[in-house]
PDB file of N, CA and C in Angstrom:
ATOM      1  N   UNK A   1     -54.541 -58.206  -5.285  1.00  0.00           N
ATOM      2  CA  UNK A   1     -54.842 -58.979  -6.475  1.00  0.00           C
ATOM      3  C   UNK A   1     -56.163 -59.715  -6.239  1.00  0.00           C
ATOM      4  N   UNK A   2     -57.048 -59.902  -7.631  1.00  0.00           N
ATOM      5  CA  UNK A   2     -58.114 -60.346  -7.285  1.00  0.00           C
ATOM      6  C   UNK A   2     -58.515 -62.308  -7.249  1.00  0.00           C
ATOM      7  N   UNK A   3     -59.031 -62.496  -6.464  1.00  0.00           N
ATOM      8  CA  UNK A   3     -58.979 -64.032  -6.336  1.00  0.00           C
ATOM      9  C   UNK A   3     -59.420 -65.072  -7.147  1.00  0.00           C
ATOM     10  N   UNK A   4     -59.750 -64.359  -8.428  1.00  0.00           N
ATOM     11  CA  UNK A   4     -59.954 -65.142  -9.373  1.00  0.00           C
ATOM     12  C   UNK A   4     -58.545 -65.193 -10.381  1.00  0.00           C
ATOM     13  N   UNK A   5     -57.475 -63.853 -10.328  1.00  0.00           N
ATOM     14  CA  UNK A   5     -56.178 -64.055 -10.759  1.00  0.00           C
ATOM     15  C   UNK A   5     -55.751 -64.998  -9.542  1.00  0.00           C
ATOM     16  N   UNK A   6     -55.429 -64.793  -8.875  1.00  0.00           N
ATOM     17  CA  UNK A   6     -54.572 -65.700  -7.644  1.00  0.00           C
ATOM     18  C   UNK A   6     -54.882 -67.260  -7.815  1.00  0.00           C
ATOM     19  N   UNK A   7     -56.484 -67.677  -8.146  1.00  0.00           N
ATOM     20  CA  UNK A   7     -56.633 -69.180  -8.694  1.00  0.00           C
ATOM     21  C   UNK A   7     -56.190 -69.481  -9.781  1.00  0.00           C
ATOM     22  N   UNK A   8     -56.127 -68.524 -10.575  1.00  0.00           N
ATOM     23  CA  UNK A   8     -55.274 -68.482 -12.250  1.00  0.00           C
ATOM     24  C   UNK A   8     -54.021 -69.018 -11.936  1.00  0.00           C
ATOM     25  N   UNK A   9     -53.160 -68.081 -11.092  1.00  0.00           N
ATOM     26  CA  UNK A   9     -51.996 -68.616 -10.729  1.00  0.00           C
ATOM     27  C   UNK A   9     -51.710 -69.665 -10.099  1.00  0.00           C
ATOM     28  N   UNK A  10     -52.362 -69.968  -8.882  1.00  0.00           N
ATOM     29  CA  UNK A  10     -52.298 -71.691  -8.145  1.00  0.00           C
ATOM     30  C   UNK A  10     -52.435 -72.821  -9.182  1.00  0.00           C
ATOM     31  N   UNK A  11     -53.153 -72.596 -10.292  1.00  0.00           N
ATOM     32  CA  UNK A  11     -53.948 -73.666 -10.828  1.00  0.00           C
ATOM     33  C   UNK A  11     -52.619 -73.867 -11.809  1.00  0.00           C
ATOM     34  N   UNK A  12     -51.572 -73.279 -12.029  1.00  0.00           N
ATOM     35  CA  UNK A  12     -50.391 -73.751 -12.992  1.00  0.00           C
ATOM     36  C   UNK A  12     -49.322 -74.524 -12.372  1.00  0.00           C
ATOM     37  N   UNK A  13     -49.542 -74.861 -10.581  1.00  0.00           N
ATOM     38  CA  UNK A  13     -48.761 -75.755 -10.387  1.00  0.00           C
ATOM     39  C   UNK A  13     -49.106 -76.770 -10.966  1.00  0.00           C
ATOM     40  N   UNK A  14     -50.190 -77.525 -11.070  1.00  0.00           N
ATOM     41  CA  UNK A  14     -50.096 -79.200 -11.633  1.00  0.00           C
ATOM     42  C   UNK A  14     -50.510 -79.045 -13.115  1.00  0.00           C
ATOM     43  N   UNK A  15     -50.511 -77.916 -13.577  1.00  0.00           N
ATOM     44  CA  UNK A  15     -50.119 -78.003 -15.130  1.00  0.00           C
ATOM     45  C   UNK A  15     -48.663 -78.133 -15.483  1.00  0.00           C
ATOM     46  N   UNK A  16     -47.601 -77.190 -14.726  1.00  0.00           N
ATOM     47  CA  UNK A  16     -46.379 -76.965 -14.758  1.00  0.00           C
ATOM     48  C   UNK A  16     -45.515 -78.668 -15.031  1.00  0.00           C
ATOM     49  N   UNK A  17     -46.233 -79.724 -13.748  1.00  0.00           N
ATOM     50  CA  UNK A  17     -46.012 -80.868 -13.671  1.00  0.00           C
ATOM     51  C   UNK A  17     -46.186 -81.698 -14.827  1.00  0.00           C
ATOM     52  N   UNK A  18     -47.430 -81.507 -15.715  1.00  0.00           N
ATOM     53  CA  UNK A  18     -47.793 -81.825 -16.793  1.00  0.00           C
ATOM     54  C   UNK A  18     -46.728 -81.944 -17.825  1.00  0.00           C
ATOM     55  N   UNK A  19     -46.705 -80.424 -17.961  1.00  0.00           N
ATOM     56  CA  UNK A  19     -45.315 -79.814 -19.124  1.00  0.00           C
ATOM     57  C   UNK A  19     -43.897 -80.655 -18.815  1.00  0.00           C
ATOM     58  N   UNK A  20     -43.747 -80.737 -17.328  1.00  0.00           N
ATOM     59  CA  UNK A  20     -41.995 -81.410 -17.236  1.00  0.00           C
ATOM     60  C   UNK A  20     -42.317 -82.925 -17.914  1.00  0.00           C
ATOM     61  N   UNK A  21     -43.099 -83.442 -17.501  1.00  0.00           N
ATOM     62  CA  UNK A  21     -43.143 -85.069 -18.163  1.00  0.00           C
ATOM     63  C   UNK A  21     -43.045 -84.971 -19.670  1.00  0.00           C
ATOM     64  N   UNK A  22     -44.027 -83.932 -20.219  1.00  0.00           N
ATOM     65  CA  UNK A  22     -44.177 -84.004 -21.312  1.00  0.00           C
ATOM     66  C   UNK A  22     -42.929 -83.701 -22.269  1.00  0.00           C
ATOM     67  N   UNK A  23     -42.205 -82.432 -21.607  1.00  0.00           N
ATOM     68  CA  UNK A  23     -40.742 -82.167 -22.457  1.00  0.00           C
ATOM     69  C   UNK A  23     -39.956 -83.522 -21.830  1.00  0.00           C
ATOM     70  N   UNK A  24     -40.007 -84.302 -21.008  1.00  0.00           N
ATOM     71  CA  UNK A  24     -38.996 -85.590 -20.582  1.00  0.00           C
ATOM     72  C   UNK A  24     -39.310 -86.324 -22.145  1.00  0.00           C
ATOM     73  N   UNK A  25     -40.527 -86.324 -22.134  1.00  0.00           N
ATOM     74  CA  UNK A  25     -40.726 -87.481 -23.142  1.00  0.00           C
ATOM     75  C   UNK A  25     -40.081 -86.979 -24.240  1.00  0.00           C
ATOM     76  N   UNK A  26     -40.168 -85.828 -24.704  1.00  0.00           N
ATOM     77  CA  UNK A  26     -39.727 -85.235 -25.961  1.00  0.00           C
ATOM     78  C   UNK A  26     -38.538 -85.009 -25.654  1.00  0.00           C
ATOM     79  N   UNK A  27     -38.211 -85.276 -24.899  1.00  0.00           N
ATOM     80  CA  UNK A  27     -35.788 -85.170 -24.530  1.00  0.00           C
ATOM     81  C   UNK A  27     -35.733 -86.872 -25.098  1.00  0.00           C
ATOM     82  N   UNK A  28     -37.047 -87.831 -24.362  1.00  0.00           N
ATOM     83  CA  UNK A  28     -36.562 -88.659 -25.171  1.00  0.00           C
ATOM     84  C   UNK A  28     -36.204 -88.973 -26.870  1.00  0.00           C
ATOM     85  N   UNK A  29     -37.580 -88.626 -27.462  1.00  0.00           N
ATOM     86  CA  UNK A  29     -37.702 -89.012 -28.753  1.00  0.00           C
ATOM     87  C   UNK A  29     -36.841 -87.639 -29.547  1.00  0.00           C
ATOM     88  N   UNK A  30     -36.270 -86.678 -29.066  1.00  0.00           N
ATOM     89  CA  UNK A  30     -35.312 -85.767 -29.980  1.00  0.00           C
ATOM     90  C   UNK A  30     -34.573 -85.499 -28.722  1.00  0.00           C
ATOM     91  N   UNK A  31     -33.272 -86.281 -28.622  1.00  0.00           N
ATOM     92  CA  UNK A  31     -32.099 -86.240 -27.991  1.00  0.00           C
ATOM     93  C   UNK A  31     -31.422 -84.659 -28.616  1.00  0.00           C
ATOM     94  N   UNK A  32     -31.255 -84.610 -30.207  1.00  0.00           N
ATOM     95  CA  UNK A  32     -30.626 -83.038 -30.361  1.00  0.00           C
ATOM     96  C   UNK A  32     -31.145 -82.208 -30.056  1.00  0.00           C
ATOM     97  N   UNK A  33     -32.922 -82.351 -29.458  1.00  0.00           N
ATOM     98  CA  UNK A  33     -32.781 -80.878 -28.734  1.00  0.00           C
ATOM     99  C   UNK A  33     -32.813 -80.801 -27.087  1.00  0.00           C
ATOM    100  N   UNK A  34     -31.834 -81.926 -26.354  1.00  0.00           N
ATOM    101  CA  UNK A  34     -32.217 -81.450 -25.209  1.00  0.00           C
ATOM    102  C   UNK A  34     -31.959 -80.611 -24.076  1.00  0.00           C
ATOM    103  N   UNK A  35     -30.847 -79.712 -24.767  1.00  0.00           N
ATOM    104  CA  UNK A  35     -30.515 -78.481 -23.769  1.00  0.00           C
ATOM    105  C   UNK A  35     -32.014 -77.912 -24.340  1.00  0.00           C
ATOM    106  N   UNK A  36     -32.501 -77.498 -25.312  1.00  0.00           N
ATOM    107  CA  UNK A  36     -33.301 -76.700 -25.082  1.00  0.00           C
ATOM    108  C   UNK A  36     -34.755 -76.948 -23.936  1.00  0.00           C
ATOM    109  N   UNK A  37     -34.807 -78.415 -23.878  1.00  0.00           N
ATOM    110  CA  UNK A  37     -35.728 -78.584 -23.046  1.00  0.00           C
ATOM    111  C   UNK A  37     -35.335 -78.640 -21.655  1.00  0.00           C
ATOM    112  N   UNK A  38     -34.210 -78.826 -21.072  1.00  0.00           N
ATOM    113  CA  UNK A  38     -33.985 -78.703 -20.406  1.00  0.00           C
ATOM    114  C   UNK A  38     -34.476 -77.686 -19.382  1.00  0.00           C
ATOM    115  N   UNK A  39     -33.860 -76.293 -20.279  1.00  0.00           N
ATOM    116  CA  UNK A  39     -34.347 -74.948 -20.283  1.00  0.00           C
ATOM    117  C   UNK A  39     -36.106 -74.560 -19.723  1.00  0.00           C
ATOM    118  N   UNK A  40     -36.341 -75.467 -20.528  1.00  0.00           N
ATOM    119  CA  UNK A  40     -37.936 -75.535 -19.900  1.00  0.00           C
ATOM    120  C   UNK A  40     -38.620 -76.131 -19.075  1.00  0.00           C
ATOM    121  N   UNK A  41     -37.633 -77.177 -18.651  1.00  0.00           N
ATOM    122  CA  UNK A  41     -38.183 -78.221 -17.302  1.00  0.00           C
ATOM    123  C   UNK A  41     -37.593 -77.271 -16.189  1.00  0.00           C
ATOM    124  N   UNK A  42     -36.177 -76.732 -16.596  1.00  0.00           N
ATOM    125  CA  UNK A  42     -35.856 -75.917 -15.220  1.00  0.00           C
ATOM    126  C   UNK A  42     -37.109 -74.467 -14.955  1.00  0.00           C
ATOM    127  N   UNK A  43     -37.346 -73.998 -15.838  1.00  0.00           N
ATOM    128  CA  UNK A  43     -38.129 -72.807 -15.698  1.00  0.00           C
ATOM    129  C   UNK A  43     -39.569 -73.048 -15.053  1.00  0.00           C
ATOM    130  N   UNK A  44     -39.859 -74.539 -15.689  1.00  0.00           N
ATOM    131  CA  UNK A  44     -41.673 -75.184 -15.030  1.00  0.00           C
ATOM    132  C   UNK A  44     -41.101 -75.060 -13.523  1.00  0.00           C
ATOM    133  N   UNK A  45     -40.162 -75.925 -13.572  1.00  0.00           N
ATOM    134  CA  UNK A  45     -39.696 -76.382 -11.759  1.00  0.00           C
ATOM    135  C   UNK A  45     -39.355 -74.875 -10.795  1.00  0.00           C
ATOM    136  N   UNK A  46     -39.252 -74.055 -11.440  1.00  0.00           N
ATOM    137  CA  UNK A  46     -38.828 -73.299 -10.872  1.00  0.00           C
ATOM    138  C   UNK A  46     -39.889 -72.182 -10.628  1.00  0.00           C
ATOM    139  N   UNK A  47     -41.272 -71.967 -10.979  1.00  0.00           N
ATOM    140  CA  UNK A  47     -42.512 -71.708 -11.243  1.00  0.00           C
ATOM    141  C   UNK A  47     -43.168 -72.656  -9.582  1.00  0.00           C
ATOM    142  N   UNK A  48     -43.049 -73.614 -10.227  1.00  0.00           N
ATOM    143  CA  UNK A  48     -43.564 -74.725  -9.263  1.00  0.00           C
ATOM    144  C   UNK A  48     -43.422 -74.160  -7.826  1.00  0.00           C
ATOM    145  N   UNK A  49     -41.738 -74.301  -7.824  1.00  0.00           N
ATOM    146  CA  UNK A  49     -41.127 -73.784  -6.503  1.00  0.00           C
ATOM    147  C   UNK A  49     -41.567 -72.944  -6.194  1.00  0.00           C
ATOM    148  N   UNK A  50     -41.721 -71.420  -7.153  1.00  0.00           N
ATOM    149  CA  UNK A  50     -42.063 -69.959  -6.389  1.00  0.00           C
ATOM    150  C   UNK A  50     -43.861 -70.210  -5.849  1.00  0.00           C
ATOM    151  N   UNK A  51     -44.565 -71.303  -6.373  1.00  0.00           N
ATOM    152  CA  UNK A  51     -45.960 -71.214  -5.493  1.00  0.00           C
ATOM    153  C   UNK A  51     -45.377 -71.612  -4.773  1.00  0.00           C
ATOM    154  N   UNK A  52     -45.243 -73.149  -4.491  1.00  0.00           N
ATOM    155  CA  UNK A  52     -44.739 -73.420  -3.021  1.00  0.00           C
ATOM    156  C   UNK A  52     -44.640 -72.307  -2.425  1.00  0.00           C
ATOM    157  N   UNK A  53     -43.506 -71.867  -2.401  1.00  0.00           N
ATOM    158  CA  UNK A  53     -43.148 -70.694  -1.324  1.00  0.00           C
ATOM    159  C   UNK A  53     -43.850 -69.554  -1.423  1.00  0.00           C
ATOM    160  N   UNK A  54     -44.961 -69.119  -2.157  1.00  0.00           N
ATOM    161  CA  UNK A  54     -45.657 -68.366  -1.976  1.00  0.00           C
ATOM    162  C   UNK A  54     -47.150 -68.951  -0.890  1.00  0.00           C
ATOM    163  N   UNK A  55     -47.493 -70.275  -1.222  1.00  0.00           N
ATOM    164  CA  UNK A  55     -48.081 -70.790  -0.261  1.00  0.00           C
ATOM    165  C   UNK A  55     -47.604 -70.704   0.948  1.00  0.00           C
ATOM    166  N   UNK A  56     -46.465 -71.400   0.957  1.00  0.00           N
ATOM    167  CA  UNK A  56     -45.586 -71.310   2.663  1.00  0.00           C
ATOM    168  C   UNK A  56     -45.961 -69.675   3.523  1.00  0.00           C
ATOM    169  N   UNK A  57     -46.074 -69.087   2.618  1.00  0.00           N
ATOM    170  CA  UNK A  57     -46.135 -67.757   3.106  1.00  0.00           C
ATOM    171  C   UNK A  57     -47.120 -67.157   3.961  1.00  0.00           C
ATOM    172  N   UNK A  58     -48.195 -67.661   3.305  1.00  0.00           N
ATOM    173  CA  UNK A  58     -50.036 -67.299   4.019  1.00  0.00           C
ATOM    174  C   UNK A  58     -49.492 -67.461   5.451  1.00  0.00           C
ATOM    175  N   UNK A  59     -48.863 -68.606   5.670  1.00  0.00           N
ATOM    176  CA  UNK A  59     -49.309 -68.444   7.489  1.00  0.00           C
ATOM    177  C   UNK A  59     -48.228 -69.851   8.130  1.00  0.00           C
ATOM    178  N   UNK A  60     -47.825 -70.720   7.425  1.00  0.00           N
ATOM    179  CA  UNK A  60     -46.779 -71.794   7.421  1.00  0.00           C
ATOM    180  C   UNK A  60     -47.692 -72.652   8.060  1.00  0.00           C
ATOM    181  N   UNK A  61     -48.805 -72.185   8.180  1.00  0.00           N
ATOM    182  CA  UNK A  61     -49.601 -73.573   9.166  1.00  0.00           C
ATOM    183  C   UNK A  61     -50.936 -74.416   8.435  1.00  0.00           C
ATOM    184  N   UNK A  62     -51.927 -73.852   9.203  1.00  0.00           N
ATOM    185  CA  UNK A  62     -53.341 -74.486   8.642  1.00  0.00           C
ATOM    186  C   UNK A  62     -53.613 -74.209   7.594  1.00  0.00           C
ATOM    187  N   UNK A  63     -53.539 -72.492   7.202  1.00  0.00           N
ATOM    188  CA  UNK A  63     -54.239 -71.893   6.253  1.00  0.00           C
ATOM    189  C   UNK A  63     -53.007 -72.448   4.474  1.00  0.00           C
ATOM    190  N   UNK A  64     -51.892 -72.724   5.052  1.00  0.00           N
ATOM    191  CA  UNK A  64     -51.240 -73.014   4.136  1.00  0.00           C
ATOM    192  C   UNK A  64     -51.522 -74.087   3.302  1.00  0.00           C
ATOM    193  N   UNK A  65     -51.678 -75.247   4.344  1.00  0.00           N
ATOM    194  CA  UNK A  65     -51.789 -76.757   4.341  1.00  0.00           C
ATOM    195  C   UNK A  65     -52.763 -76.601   3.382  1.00  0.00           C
ATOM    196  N   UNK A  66     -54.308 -75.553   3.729  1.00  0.00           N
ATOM    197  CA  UNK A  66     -55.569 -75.778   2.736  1.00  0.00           C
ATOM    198  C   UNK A  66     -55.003 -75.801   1.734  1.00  0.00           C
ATOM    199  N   UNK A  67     -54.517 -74.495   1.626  1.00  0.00           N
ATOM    200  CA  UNK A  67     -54.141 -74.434  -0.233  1.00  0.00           C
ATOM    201  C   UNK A  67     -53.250 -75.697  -0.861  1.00  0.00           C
ATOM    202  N   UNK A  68     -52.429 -75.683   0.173  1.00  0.00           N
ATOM    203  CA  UNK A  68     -51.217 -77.192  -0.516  1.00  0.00           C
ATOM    204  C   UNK A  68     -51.667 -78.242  -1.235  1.00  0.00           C
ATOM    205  N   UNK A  69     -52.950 -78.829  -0.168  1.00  0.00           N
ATOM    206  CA  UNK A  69     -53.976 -80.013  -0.466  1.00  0.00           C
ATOM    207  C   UNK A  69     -54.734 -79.708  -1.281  1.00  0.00           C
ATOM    208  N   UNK A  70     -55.292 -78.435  -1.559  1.00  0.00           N
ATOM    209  CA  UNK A  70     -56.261 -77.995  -2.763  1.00  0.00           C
ATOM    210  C   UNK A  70     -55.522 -78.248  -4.487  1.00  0.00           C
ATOM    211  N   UNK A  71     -54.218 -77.278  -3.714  1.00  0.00           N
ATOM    212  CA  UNK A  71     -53.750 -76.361  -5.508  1.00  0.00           C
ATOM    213  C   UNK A  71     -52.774 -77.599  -5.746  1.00  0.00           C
ATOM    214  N   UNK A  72     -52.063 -77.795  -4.780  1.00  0.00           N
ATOM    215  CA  UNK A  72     -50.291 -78.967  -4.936  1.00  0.00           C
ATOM    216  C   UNK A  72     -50.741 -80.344  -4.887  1.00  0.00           C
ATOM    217  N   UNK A  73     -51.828 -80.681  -3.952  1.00  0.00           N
ATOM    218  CA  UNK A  73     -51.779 -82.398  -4.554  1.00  0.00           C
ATOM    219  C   UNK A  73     -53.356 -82.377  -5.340  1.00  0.00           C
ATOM    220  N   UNK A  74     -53.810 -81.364  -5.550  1.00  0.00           N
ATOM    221  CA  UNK A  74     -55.358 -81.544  -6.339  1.00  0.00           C
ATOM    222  C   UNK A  74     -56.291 -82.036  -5.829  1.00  0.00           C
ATOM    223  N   UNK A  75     -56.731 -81.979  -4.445  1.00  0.00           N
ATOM    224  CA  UNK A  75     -57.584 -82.339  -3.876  1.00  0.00           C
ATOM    225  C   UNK A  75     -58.586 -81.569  -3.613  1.00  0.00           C
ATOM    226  N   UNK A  76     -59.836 -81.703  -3.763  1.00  0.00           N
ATOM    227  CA  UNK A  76     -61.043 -81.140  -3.349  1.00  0.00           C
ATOM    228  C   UNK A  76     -60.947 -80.470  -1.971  1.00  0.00           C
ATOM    229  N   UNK A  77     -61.807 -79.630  -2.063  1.00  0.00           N
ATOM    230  CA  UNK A  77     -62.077 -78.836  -0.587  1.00  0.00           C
ATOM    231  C   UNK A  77     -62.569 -80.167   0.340  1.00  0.00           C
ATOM    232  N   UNK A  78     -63.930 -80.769  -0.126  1.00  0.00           N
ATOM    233  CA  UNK A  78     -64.029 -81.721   0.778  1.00  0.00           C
ATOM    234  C   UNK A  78     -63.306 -82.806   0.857  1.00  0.00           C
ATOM    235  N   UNK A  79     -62.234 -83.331  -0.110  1.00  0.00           N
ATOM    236  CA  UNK A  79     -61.648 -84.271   0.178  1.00  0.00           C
ATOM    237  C   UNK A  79     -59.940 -83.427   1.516  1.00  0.00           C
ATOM    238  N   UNK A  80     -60.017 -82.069   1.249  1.00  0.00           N
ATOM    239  CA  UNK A  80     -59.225 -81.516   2.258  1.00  0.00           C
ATOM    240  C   UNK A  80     -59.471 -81.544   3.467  1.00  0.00           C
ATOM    241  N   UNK A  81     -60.614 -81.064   3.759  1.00  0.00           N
ATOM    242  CA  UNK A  81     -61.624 -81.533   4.825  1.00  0.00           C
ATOM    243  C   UNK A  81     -61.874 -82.671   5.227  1.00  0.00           C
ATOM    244  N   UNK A  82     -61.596 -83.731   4.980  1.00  0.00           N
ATOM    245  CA  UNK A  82     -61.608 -85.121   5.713  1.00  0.00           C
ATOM    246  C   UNK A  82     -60.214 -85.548   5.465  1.00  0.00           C
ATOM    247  N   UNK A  83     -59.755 -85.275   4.831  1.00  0.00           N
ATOM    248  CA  UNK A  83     -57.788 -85.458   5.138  1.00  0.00           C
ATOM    249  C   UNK A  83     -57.278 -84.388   6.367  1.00  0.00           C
ATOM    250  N   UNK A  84     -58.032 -83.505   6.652  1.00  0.00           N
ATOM    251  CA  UNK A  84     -57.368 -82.324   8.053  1.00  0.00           C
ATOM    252  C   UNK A  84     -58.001 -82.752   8.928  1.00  0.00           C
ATOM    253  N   UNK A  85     -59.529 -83.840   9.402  1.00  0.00           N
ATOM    254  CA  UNK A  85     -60.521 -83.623  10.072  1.00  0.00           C
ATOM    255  C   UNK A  85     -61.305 -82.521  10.746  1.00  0.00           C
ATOM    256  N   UNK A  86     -61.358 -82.056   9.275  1.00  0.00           N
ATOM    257  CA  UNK A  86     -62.410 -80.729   9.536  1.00  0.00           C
ATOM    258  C   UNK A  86     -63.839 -80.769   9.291  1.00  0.00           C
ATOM    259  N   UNK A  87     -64.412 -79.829   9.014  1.00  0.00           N
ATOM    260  CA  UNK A  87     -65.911 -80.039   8.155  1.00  0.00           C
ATOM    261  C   UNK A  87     -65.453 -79.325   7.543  1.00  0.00           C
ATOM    262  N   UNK A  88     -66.274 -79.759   5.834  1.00  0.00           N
ATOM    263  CA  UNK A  88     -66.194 -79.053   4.587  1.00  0.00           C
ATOM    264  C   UNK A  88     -66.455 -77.569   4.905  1.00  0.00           C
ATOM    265  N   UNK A  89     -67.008 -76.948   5.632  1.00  0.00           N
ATOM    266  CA  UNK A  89     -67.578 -75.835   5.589  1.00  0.00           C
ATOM    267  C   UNK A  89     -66.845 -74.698   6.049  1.00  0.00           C
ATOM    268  N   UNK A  90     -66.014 -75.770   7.664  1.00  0.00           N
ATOM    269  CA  UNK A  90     -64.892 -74.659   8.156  1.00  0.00           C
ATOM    270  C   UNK A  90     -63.436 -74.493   7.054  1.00  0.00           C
ATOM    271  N   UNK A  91     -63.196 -75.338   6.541  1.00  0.00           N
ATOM    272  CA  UNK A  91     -62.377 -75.828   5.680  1.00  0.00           C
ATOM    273  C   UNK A  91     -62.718 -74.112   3.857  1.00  0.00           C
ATOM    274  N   UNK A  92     -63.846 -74.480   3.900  1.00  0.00           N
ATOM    275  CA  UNK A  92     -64.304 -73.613   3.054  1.00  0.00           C
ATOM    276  C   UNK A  92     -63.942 -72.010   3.559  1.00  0.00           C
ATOM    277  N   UNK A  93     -64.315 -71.868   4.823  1.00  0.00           N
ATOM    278  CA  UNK A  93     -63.843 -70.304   5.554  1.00  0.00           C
ATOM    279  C   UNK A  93     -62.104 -70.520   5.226  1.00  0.00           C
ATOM    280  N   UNK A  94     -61.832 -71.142   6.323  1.00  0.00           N
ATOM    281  CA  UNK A  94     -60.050 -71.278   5.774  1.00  0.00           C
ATOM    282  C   UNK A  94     -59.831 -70.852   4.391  1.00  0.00           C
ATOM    283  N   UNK A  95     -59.855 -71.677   3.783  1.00  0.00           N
ATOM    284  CA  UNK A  95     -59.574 -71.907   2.264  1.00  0.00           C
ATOM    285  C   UNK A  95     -59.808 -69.936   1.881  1.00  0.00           C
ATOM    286  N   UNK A  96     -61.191 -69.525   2.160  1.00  0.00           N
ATOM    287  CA  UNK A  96     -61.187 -68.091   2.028  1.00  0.00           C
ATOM    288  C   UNK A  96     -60.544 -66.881   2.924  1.00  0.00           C
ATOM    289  N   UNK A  97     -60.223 -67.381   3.537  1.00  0.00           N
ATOM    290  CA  UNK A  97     -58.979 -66.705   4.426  1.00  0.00           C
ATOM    291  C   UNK A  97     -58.186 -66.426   3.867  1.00  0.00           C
ATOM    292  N   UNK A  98     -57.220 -67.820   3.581  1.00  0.00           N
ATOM    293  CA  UNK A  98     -55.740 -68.262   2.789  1.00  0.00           C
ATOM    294  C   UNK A  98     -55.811 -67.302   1.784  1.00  0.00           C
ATOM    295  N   UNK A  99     -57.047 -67.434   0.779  1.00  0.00           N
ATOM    296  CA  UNK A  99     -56.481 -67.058  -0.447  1.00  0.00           C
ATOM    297  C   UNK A  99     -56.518 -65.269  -0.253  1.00  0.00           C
ATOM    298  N   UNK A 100     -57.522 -64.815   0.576  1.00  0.00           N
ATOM    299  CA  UNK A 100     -57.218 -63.416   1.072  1.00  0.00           C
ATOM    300  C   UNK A 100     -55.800 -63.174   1.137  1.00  0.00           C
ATOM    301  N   UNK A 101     -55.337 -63.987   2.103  1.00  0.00           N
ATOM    302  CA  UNK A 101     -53.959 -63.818   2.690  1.00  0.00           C
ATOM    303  C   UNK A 101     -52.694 -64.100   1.431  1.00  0.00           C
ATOM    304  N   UNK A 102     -53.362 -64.773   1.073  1.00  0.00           N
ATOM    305  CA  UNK A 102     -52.020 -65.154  -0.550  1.00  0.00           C
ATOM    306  C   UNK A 102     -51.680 -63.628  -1.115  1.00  0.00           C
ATOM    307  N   UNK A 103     -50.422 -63.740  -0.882  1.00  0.00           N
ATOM    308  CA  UNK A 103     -49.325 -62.574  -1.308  1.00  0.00           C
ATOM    309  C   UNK A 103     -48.791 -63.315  -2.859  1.00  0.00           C
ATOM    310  N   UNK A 104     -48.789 -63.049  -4.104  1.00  0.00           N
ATOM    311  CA  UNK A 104     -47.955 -63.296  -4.839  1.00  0.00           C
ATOM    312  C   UNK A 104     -46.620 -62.677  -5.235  1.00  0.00           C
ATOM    313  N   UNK A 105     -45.191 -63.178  -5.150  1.00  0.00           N
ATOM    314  CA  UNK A 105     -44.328 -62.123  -5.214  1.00  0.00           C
ATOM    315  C   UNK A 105     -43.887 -61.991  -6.368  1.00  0.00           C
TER     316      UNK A 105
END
């Protein structure tokens, strides 16, 4: 798969996050529909989960961590790079490793 789909896909974990708050709020203000939203907070969360564990996968270690800190808490390459104590640059090779290595299942 090509690595501009594979960022397509990473990049819907912290949208996914977006959507659950947003149907919470709307379970609040229309209580009669909230099995149906339900339905859709379980399906975001469960999206969520399969990156996770598709991240976990690259390598369970360094190369993982990049992506985690990149795609899962939204952090910059260089702000990854001074949260790992790396340099931006090796951090940048990693990061192109990982996403080589990213299997989507």
């Amino acid at each position: 798969m090509e690595i501009h789909k594979k960022k397509e896909y990473l990049d819907l974990y912290l949208i996914q996050q977006t959507k659950i708050l947003r149907l919470k709020r709307l379970m609040e203000a229309n209580p009669e529909a909230n099995e149906r939203y339900l339905i859709k907070i379980k399906n975001a969360e469960q999206l969520r989960e399969k990156i996770e564990d598709d991240i976990d996968k690259v390598d369970g270690g360094l190369l993982s961590e990049v992506l985690s800190q990149h795609y899962l808490c939204g952090r910059s390459l260089e702000q990854t790079a001074y949260a790992l104590n790396y340099s931006k640059r090796h951090i940048e090779r990693l990061y192109k490793t990982a996403m080589e290595k990213l299997s989507i299942s």
